[in-house]
C-alpha atoms as a PDB file:
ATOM      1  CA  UNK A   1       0.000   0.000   0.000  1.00  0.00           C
ATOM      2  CA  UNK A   2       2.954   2.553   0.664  1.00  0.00           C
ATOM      3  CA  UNK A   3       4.325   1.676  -2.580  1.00  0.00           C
ATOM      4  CA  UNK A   4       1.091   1.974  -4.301  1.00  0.00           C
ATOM      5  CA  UNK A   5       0.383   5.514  -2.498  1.00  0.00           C
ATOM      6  CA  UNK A   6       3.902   6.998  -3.068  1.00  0.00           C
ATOM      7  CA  UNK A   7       3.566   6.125  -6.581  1.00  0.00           C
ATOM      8  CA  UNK A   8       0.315   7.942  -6.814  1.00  0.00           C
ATOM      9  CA  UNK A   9       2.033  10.746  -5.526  1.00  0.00           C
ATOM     10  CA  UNK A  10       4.249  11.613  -8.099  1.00  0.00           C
ATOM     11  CA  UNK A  11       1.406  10.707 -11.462  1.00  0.00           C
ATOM     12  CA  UNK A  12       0.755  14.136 -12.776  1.00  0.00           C
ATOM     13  CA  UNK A  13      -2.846  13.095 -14.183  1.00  0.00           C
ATOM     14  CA  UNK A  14      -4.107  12.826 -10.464  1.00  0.00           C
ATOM     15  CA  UNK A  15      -2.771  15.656  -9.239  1.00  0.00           C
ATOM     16  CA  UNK A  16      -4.136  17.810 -12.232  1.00  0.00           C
ATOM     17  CA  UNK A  17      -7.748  15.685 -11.749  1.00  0.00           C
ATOM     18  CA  UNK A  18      -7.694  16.146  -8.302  1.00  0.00           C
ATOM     19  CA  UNK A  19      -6.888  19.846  -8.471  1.00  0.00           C
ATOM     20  CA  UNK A  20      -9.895  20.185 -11.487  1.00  0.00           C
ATOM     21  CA  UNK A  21     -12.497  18.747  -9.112  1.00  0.00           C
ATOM     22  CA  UNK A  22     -11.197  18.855  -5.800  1.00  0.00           C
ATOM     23  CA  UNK A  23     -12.106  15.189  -5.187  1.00  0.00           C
ATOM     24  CA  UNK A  24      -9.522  15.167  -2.195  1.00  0.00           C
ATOM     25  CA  UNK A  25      -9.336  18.577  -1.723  1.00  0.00           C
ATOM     26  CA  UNK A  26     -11.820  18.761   1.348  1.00  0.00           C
ATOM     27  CA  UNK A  27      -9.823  15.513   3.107  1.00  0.00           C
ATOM     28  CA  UNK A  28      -6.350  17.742   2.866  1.00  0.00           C
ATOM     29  CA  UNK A  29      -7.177  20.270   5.330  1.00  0.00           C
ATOM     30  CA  UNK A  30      -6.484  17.696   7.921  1.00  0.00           C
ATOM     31  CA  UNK A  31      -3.142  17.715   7.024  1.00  0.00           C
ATOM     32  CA  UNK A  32      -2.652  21.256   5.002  1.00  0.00           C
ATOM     33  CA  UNK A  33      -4.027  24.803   6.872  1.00  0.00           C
ATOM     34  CA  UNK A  34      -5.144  25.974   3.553  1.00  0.00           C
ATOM     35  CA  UNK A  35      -4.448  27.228  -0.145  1.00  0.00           C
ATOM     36  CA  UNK A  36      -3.104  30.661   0.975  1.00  0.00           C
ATOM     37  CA  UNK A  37      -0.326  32.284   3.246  1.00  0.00           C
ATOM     38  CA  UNK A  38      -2.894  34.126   5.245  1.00  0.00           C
ATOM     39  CA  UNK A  39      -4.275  30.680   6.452  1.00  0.00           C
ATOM     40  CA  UNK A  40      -0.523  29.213   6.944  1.00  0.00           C
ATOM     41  CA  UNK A  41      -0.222  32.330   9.189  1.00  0.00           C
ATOM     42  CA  UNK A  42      -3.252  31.714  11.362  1.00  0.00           C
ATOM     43  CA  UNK A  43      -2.403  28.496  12.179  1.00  0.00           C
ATOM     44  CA  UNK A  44       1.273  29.357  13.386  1.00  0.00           C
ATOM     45  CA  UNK A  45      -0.859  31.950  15.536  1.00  0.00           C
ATOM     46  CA  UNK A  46      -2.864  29.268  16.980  1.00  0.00           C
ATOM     47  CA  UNK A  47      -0.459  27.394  17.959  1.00  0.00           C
ATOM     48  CA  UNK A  48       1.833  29.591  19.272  1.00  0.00           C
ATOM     49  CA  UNK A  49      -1.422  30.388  21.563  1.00  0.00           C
ATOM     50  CA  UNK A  50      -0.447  26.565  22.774  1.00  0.00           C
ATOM     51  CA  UNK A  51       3.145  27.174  23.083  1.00  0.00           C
ATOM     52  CA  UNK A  52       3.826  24.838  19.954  1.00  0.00           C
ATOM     53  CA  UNK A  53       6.032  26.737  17.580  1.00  0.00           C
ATOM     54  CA  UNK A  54       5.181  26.536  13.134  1.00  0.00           C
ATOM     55  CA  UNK A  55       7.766  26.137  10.239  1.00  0.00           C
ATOM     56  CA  UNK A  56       5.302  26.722   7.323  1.00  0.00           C
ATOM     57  CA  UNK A  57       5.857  25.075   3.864  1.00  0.00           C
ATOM     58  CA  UNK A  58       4.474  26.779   1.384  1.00  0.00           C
ATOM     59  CA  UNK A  59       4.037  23.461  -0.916  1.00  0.00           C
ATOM     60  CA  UNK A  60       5.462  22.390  -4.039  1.00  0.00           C
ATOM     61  CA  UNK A  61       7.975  20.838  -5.796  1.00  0.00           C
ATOM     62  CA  UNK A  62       9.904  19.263  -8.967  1.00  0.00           C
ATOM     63  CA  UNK A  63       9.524  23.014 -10.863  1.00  0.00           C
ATOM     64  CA  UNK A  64      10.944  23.212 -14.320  1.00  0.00           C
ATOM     65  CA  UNK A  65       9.956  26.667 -15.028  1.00  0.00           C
ATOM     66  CA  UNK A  66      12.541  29.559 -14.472  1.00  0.00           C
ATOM     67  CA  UNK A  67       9.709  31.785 -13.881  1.00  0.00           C
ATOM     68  CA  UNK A  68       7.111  29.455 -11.137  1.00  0.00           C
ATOM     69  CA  UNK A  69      10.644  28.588  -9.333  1.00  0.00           C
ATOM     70  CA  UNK A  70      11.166  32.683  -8.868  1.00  0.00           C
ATOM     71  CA  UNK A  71       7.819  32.696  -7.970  1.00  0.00           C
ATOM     72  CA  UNK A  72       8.454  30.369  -5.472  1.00  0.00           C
ATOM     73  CA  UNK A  73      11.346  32.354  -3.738  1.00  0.00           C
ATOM     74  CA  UNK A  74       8.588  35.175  -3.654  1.00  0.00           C
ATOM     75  CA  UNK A  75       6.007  33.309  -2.245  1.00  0.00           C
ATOM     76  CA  UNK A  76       9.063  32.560   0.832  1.00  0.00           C
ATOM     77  CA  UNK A  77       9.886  36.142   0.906  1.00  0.00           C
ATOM     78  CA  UNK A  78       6.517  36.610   1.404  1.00  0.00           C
ATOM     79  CA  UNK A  79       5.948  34.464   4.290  1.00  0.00           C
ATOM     80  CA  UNK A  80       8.612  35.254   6.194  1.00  0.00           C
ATOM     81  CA  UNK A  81       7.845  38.847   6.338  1.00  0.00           C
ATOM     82  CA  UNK A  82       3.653  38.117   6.964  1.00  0.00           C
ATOM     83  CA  UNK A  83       5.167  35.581  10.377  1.00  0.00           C
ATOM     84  CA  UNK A  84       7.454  38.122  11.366  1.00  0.00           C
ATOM     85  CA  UNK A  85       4.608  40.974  11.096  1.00  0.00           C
ATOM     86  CA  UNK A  86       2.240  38.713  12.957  1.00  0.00           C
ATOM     87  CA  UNK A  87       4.715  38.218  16.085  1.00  0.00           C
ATOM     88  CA  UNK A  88       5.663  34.743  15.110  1.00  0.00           C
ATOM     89  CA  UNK A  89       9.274  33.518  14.898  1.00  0.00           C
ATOM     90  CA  UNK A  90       9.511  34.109  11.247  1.00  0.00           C
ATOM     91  CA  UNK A  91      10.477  30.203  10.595  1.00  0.00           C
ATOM     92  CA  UNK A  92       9.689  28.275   6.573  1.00  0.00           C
ATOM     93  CA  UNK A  93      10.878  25.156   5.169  1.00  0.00           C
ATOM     94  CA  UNK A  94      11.414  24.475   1.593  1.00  0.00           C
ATOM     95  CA  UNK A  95      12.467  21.702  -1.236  1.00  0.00           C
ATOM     96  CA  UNK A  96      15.014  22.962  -3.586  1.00  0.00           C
ATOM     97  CA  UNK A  97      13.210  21.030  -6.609  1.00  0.00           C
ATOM     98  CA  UNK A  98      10.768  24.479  -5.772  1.00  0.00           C
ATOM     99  CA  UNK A  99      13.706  26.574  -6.332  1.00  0.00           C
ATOM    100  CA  UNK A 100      14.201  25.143  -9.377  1.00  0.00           C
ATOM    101  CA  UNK A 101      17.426  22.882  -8.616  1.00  0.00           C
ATOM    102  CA  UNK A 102      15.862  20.563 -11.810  1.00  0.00           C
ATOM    103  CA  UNK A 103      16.759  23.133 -13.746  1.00  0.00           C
ATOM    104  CA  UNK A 104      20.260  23.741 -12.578  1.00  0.00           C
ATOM    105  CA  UNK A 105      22.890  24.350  -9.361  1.00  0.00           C
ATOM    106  CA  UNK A 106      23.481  27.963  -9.972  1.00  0.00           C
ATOM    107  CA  UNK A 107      19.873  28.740 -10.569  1.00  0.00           C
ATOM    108  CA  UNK A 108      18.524  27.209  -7.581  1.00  0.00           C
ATOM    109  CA  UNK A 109      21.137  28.865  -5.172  1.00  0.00           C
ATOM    110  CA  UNK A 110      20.779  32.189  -6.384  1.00  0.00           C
ATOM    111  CA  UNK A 111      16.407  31.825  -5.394  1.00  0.00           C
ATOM    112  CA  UNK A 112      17.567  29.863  -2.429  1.00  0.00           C
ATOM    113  CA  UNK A 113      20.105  32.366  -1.526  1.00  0.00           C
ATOM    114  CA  UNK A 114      17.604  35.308  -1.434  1.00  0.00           C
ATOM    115  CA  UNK A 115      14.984  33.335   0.424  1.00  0.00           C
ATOM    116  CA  UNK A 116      17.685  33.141   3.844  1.00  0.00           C
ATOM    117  CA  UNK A 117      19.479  36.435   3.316  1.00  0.00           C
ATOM    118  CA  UNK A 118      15.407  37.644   4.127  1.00  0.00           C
ATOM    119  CA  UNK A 119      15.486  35.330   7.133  1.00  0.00           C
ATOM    120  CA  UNK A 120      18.361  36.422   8.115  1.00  0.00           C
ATOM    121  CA  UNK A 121      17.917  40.015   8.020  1.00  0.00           C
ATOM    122  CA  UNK A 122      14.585  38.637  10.167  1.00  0.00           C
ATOM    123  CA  UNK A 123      16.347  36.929  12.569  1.00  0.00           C
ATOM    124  CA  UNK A 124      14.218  34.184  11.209  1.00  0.00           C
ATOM    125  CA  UNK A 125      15.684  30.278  10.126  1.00  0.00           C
ATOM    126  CA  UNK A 126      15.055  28.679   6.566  1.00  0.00           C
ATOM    127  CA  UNK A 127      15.212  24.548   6.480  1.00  0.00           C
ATOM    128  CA  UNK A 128      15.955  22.566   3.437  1.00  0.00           C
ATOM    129  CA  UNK A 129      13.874  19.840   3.583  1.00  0.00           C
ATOM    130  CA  UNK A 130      15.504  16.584   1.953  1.00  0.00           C
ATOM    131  CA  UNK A 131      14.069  14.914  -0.714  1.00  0.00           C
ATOM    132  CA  UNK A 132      14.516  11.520  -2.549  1.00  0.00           C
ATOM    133  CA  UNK A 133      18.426  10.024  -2.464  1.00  0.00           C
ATOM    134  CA  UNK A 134      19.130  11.231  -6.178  1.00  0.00           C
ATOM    135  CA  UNK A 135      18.986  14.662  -4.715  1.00  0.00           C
ATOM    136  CA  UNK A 136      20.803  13.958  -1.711  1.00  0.00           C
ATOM    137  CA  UNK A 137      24.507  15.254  -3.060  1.00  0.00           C
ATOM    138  CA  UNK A 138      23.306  17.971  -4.887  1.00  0.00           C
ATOM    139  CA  UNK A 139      20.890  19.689  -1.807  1.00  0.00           C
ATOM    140  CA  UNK A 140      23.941  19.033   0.508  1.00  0.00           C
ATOM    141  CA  UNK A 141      26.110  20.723  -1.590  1.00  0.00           C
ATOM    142  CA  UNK A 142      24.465  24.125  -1.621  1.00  0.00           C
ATOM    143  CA  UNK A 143      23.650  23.448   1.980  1.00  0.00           C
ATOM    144  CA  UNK A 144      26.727  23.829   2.351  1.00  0.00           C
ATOM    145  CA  UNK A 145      27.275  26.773   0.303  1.00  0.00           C
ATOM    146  CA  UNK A 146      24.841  28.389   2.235  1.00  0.00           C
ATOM    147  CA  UNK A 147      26.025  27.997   5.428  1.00  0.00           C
ATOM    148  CA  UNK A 148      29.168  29.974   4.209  1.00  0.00           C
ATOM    149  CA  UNK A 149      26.920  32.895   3.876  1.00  0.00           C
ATOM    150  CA  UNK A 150      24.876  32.469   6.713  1.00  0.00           C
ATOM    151  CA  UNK A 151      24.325  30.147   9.825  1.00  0.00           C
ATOM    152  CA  UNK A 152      20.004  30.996  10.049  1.00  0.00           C
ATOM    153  CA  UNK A 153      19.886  27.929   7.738  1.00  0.00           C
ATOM    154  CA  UNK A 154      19.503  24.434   8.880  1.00  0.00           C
ATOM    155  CA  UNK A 155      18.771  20.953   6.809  1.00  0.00           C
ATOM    156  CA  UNK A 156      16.810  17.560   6.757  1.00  0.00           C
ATOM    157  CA  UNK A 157      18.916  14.099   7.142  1.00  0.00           C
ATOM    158  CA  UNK A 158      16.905  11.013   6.804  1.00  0.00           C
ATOM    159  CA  UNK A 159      17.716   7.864   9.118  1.00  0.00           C
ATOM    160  CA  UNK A 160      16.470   5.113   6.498  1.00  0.00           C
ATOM    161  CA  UNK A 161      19.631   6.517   4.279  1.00  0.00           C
ATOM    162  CA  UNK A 162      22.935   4.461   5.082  1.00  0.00           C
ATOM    163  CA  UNK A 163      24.730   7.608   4.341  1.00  0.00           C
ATOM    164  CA  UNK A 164      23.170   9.129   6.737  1.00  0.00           C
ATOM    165  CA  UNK A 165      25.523   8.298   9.749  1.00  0.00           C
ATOM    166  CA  UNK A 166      28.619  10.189   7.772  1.00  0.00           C
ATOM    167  CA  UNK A 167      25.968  12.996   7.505  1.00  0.00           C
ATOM    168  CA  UNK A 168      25.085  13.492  10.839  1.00  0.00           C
ATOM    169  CA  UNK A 169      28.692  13.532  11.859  1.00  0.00           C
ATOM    170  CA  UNK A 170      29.802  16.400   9.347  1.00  0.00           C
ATOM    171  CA  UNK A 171      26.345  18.360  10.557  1.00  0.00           C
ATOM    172  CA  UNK A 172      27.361  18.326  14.255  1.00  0.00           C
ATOM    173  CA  UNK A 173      31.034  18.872  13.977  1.00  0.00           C
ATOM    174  CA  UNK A 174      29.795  22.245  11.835  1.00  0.00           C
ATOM    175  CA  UNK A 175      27.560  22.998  14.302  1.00  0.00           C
ATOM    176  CA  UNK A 176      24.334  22.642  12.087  1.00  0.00           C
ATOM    177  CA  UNK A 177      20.625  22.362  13.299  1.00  0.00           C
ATOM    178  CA  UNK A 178      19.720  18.824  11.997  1.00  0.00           C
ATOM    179  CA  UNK A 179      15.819  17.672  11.846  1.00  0.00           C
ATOM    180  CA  UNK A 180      15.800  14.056  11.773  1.00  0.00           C
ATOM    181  CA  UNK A 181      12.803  12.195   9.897  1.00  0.00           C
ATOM    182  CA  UNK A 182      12.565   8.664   9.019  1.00  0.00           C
ATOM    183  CA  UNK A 183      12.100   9.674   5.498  1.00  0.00           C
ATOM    184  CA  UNK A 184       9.125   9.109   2.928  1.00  0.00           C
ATOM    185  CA  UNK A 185      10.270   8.343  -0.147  1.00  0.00           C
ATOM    186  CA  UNK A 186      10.812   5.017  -2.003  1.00  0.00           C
ATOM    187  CA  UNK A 187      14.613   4.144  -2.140  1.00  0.00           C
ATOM    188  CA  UNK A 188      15.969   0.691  -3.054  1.00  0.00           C
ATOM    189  CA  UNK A 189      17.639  -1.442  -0.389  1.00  0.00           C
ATOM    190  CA  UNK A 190      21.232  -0.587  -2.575  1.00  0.00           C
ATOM    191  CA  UNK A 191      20.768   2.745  -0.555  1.00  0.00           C
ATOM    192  CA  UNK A 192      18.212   2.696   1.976  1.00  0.00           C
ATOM    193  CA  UNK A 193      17.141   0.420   4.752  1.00  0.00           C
ATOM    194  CA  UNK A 194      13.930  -1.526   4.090  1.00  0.00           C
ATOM    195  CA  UNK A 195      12.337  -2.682   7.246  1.00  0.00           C
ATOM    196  CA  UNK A 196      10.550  -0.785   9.864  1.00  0.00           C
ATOM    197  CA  UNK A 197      13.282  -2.531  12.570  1.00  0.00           C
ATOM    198  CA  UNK A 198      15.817  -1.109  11.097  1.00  0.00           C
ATOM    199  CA  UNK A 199      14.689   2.639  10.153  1.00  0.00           C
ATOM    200  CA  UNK A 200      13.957   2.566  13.729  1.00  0.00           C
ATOM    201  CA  UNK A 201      17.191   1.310  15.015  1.00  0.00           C
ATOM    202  CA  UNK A 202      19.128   3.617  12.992  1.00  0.00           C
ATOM    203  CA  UNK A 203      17.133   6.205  14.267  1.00  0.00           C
ATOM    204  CA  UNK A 204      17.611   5.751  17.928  1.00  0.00           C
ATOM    205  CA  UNK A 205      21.077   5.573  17.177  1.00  0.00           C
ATOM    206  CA  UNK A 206      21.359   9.086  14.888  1.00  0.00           C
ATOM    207  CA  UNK A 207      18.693  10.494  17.173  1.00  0.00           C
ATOM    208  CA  UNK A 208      20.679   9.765  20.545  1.00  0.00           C
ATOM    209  CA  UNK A 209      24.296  11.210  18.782  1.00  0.00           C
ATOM    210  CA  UNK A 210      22.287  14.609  18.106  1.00  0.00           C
ATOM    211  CA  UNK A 211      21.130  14.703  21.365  1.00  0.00           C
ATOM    212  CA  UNK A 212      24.184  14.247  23.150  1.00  0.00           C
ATOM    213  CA  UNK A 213      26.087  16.731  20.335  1.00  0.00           C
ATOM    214  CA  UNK A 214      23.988  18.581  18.206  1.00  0.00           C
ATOM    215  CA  UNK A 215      23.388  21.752  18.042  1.00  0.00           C
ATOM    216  CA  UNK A 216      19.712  22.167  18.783  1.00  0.00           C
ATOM    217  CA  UNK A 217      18.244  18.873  16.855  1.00  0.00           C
ATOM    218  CA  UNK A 218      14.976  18.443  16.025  1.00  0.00           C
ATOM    219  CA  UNK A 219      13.534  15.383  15.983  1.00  0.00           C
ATOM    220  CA  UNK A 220      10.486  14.732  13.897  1.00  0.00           C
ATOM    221  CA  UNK A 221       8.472  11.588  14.102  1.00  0.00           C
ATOM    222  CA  UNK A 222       5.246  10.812  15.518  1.00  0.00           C
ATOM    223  CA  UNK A 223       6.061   7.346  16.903  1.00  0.00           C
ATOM    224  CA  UNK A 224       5.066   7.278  20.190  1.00  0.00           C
ATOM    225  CA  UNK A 225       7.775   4.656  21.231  1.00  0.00           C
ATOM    226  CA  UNK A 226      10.767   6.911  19.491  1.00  0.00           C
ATOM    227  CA  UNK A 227       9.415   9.515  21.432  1.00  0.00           C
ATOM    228  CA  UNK A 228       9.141   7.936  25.170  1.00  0.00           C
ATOM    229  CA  UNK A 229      13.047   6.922  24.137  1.00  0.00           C
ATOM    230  CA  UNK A 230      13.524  10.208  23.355  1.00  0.00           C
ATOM    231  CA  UNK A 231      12.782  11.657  26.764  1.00  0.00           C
ATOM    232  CA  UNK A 232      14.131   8.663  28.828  1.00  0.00           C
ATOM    233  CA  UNK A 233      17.289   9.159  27.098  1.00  0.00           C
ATOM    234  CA  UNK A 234      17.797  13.110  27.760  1.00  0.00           C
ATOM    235  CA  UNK A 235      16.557  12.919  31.300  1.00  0.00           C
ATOM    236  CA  UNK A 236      19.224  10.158  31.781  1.00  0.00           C
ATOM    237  CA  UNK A 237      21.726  12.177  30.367  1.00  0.00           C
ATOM    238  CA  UNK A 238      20.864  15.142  31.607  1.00  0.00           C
ATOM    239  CA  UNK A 239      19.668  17.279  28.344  1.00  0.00           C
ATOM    240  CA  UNK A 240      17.433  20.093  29.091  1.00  0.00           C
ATOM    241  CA  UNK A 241      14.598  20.247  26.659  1.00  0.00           C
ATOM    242  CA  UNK A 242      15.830  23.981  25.579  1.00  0.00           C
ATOM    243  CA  UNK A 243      18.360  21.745  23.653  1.00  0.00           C
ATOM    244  CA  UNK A 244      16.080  20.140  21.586  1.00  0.00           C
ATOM    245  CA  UNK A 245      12.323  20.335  20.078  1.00  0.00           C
ATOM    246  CA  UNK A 246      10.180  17.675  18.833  1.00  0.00           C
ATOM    247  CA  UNK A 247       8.648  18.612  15.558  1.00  0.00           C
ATOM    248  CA  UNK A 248       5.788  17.123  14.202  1.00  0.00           C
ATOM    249  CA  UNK A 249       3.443  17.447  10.967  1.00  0.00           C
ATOM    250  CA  UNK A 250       0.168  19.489  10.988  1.00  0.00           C
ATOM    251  CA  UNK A 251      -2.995  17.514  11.666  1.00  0.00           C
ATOM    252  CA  UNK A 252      -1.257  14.114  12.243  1.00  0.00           C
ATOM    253  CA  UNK A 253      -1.077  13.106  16.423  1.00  0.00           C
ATOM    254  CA  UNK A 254      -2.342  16.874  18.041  1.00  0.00           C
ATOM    255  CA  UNK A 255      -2.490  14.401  20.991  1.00  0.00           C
ATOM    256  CA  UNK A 256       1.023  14.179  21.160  1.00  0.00           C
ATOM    257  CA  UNK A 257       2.077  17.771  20.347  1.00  0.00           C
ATOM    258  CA  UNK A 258      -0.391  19.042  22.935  1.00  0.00           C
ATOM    259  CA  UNK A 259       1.140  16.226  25.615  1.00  0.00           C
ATOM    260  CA  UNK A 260       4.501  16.841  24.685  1.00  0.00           C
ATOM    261  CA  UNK A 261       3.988  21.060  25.007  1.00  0.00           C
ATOM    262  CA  UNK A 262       2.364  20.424  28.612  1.00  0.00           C
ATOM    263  CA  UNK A 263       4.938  18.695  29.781  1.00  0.00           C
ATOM    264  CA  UNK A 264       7.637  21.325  28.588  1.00  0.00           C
ATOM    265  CA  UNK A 265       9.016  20.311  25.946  1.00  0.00           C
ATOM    266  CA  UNK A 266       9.793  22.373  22.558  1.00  0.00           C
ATOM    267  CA  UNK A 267       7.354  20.964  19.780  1.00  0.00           C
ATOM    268  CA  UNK A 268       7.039  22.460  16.350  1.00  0.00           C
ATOM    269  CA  UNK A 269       4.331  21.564  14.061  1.00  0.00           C
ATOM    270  CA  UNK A 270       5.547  21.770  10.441  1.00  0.00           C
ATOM    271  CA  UNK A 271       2.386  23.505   8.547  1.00  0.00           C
ATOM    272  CA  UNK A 272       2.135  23.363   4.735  1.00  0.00           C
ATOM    273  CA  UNK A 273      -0.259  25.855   2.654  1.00  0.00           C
ATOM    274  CA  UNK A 274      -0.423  26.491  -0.723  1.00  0.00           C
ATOM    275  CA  UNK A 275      -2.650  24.732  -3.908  1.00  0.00           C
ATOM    276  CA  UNK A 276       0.019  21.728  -4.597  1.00  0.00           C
ATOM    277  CA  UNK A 277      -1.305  19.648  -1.725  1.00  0.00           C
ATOM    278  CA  UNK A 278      -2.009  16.663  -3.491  1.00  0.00           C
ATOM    279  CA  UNK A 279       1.365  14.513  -3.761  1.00  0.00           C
ATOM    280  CA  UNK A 280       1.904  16.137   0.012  1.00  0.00           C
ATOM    281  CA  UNK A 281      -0.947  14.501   1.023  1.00  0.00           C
ATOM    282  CA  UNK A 282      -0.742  11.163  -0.927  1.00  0.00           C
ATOM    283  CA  UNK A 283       2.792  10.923   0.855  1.00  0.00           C
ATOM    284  CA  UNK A 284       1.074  11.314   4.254  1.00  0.00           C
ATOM    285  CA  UNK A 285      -1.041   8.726   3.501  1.00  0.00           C
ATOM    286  CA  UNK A 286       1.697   6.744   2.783  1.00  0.00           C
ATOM    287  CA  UNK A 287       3.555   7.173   6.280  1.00  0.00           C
ATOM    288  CA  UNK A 288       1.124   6.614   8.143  1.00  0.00           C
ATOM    289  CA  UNK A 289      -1.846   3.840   7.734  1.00  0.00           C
ATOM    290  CA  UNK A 290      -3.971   5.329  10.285  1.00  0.00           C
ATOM    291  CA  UNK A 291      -4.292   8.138   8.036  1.00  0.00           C
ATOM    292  CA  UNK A 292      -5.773   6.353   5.082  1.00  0.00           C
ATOM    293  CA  UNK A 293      -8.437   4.866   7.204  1.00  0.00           C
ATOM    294  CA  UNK A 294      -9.143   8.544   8.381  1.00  0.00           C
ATOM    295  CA  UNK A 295      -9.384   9.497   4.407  1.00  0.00           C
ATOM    296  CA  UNK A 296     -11.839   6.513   3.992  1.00  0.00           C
ATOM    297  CA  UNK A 297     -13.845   7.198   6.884  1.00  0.00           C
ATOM    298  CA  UNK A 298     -14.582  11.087   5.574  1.00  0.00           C
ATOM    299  CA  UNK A 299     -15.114   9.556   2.219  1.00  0.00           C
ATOM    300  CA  UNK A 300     -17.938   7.033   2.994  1.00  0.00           C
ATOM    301  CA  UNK A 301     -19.225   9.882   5.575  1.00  0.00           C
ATOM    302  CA  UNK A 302     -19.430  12.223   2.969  1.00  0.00           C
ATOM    303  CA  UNK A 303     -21.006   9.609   0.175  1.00  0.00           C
ATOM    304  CA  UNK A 304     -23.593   9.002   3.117  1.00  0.00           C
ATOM    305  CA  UNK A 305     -24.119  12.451   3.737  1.00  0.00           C
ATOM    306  CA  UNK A 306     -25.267  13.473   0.193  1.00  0.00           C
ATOM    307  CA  UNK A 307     -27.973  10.529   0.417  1.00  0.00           C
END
């Protein structure tokens, strides 16, 4: 089924059907705050009411147009000032595919670059958000260049990645804030763990070496058992929770980012917006089973409700 899903994700026919007659577009706003920035913006206000902190994503990816990757930089530029106006920490996450990295190196750094020199002048943070391995080298690369220019940038490493080990170690001998996911695209086993065991082994293992070394990790998963070893682990070693935050995606366990927030922990909710929701939410759906079922459920309760 997660095969099936992630390949549904990336068929351009569905997204364009889905987008002509907003079949799923209802079932998204579980999982997206809306189509605009000014509804991205709300919700970082409501949850900063809960003490939860908001990156927001404005969403999108694999551009191959000069002009919609520009406009993408824009639409960043845009929503970092709109945060910062609205007294919230002016904080985004992006894909460099959106910036146009399909097209080529130089092009994407140059949007990229103009998206955290605003953040920076903000006091604000940009994260590059890591997408499937054949991008891996390339998005490190002008991470890298980026953090040259400025240091209000961080980056995604994914624990299913073998690679991922070496990565962590370069990130926290630079000093680099680190989120660590699980990661949700397909890879083959020639560069990617396969089973669930070992994703989660490997994350323990990454999560527990940015704990004890990073500079302000953030660790984003919402498995419940990852997370109790979380805590166990830095109140055994003595790590304060201002060292670290818990980040988690919008709509998926609210149980958990409330808990985790009452018991004083740092817990950012990452909060897309924007009209490309549907291969964002086909990869949700895909993480996580318990949020097909919910996708099912609203479906057969919205056939029944037009009876």
């Amino acid at each position: 089924m997660r095969s099936l899903l992630l390949f549904l994700a990336n068929q351009r026919f569905l997204y364009r059907l889905a987008m002509r007659y907003g079949l799923l577009r209802s079932l998204a706003l579980r999982f997206v705050a809306g189509e605009q920035l000014e509804d991205g913006v709300v919700v970082a206000q409501a949850l900063a009411a809960q003490r939860i902190l908001a990156t927001l994503d404005y969403l999108g990816e694999s551009v191959t147009n000069e002009a919609e990757a520009r406009a993408a930089a824009d639409s960043y530029l845009e929503a970092l000032a709109a945060l910062h106006q609205a007294g919230v920490e002016p904080n985004v996450s992006l894909k460099l595919t959106q910036m146009g990295l399909d097209i080529s190196d130089s092009f994407c750094f140059d949007n990229l670059l103009r998206v955290v020199e605003c953040a920076t002048r903000l006091n604000g943070f940009v994260r590059i958000d890591m997408e499937s391995s054949a991008y891996t080298d390339r998005t490190l690369a002008l991470f890298w260049r980026l953090w040259e220019r400025s240091h209000h940038v961080g980056v995604v490493l994914q624990a299913y990645l073998y690679r991922t080990s070496d990565d962590v170690d370069a990130m926290i001998g630079a000093g680099v804030r680190v989120r660590l996911c699980k990661g949700a695209y397909l890879e083959s086993s020639d560069v990617a763990f396969q089973s669930r065991a070992e994703i989660d082994a490997n994350y323990r293992r990454l999560m527990e070496r940015l704990l004890l070394k990073g500079n302000y990790p953030a660790l984003a998963t919402h498995d419940a058992r990852l997370l109790r070893h979380a805590v166990r682990f830095a109140q055994q070693q003595r790590i304060p929770p201002s060292r670290f935050e818990f980040q988690m995606l919008y709509g998926v366990r609210r149980d958990l980012q409330t808990r985790l927030a009452k018991l004083g922990y740092n817990v950012r909710v990452y909060v897309p917006y924007g009209e490309a929701w549907y291969p964002y939410l086909m990869r949700r759906l895909a993480e996580r089973p318990a949020n097909l079922m919910f996708v099912l459920y609203s479906l057969l309760a919205e056939g029944l409700q037009r009876r």
